[in-house]
Protein backbone atom coordinates (compact mmCIF):
# COMPACT_ATOMS: atom_id res chain seq x y z
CA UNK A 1 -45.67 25.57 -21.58
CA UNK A 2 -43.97 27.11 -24.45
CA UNK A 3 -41.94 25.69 -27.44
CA UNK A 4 -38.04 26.72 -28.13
CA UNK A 5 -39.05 26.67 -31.69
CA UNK A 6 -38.20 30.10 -33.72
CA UNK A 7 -40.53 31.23 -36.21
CA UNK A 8 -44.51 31.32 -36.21
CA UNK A 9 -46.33 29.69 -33.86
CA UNK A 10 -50.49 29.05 -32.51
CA UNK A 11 -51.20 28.20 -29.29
CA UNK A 12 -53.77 25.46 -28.40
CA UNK A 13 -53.49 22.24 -26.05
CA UNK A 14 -52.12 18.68 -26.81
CA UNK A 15 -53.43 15.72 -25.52
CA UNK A 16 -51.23 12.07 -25.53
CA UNK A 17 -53.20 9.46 -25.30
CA UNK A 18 -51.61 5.73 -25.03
CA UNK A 19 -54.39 4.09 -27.32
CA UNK A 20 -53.70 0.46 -26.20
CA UNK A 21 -53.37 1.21 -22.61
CA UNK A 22 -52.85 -1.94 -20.95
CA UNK A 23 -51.74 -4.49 -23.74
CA UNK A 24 -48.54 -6.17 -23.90
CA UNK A 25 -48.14 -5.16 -27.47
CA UNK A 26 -45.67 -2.24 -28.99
CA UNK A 27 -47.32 1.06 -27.23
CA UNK A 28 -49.39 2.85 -29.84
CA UNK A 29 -49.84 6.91 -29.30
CA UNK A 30 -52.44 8.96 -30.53
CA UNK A 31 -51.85 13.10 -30.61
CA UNK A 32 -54.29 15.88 -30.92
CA UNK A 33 -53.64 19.44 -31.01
CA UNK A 34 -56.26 21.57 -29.69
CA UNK A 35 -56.44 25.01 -31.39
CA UNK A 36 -57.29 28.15 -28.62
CA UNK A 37 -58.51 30.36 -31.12
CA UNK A 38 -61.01 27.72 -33.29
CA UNK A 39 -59.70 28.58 -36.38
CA UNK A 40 -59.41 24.99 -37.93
CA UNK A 41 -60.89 23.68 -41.05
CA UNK A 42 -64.11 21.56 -41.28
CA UNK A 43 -65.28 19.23 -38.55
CA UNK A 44 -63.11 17.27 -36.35
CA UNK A 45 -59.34 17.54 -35.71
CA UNK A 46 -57.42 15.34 -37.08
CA UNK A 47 -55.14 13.05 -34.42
CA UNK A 48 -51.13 12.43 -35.14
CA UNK A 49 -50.40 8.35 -34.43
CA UNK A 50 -46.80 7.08 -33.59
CA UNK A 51 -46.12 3.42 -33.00
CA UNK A 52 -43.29 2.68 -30.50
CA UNK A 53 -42.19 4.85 -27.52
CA UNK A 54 -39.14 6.21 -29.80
CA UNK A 55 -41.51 7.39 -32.07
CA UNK A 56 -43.22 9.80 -29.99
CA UNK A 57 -39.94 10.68 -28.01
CA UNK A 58 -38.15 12.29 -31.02
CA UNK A 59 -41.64 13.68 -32.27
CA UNK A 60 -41.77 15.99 -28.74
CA UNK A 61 -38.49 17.38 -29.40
CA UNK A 62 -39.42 18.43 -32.75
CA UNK A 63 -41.94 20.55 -31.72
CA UNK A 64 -39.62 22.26 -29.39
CA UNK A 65 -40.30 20.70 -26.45
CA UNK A 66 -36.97 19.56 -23.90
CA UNK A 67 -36.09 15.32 -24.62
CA UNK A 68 -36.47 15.77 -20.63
CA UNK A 69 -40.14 17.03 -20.23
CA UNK A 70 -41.03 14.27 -23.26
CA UNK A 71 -39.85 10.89 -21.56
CA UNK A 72 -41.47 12.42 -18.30
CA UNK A 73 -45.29 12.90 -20.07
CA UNK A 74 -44.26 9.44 -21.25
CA UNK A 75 -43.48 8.21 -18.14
CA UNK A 76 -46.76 9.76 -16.69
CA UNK A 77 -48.65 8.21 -19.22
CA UNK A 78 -47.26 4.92 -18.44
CA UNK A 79 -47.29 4.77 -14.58
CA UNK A 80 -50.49 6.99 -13.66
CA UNK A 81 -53.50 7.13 -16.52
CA UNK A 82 -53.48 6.33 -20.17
CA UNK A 83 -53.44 10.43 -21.48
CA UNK A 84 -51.48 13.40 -20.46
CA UNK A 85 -52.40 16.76 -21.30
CA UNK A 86 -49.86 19.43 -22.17
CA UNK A 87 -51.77 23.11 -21.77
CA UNK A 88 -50.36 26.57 -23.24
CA UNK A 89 -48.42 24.65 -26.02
CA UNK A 90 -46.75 27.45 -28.64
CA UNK A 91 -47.29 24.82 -31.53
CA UNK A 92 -44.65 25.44 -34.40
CA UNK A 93 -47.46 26.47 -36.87
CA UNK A 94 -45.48 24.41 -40.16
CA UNK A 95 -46.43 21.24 -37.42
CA UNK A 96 -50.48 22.73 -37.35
CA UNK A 97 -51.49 20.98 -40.96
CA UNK A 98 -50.87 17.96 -39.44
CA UNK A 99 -53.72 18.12 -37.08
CA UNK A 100 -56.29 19.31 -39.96
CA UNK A 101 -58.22 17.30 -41.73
């Protein structure tokens, strides 16, 4: 899956999790990027959160990816499992910083 975005880019995978699968409450998102080539800084990676369905619907976009393909993974996420995850992403790399701690 690759990014529109112009400019540099890493490639890695990212994983959308729905963190409180199941409740009633206002879904909230957790988003890690996965590096391919292991070249973050110290230990773990750091996650992205959004709060509300919007939230993570204009994030997608951002990153390059079609408004179509995001409410789909969202959709996914909804009606079949609680994660999704997106493989061969060209992350934008001024969007990598936010997955390092």
């Amino acid at each position: 899956m690759e990014t529109l975005e112009a400019g540099p880019t890493v490639e890695g995978s990212l994983d959308i999790r729905w963190e409180n699968y199941g409740s009633m409450a206002v879904p909230k998102y957790r988003v890690l990027f996965l590096r391919y080539d292991n070249k973050f800084k110290g230990g773990a990676q750091q996650p992205k959160l959004f709060e509300g369905t919007s939230a993570l619907e204009t994030y997608l976009p951002e990153l390059g990816f079609a408004p179509e393909d995001a409410k789909n993974w969202i959709k996914q996420i909804h009606a079949e499992s609680s994660s999704v995850p997106i493989t061969h992403v060209m992350m934008p790399e001024r969007y990598v910083a936010d997955y390092q701690n």
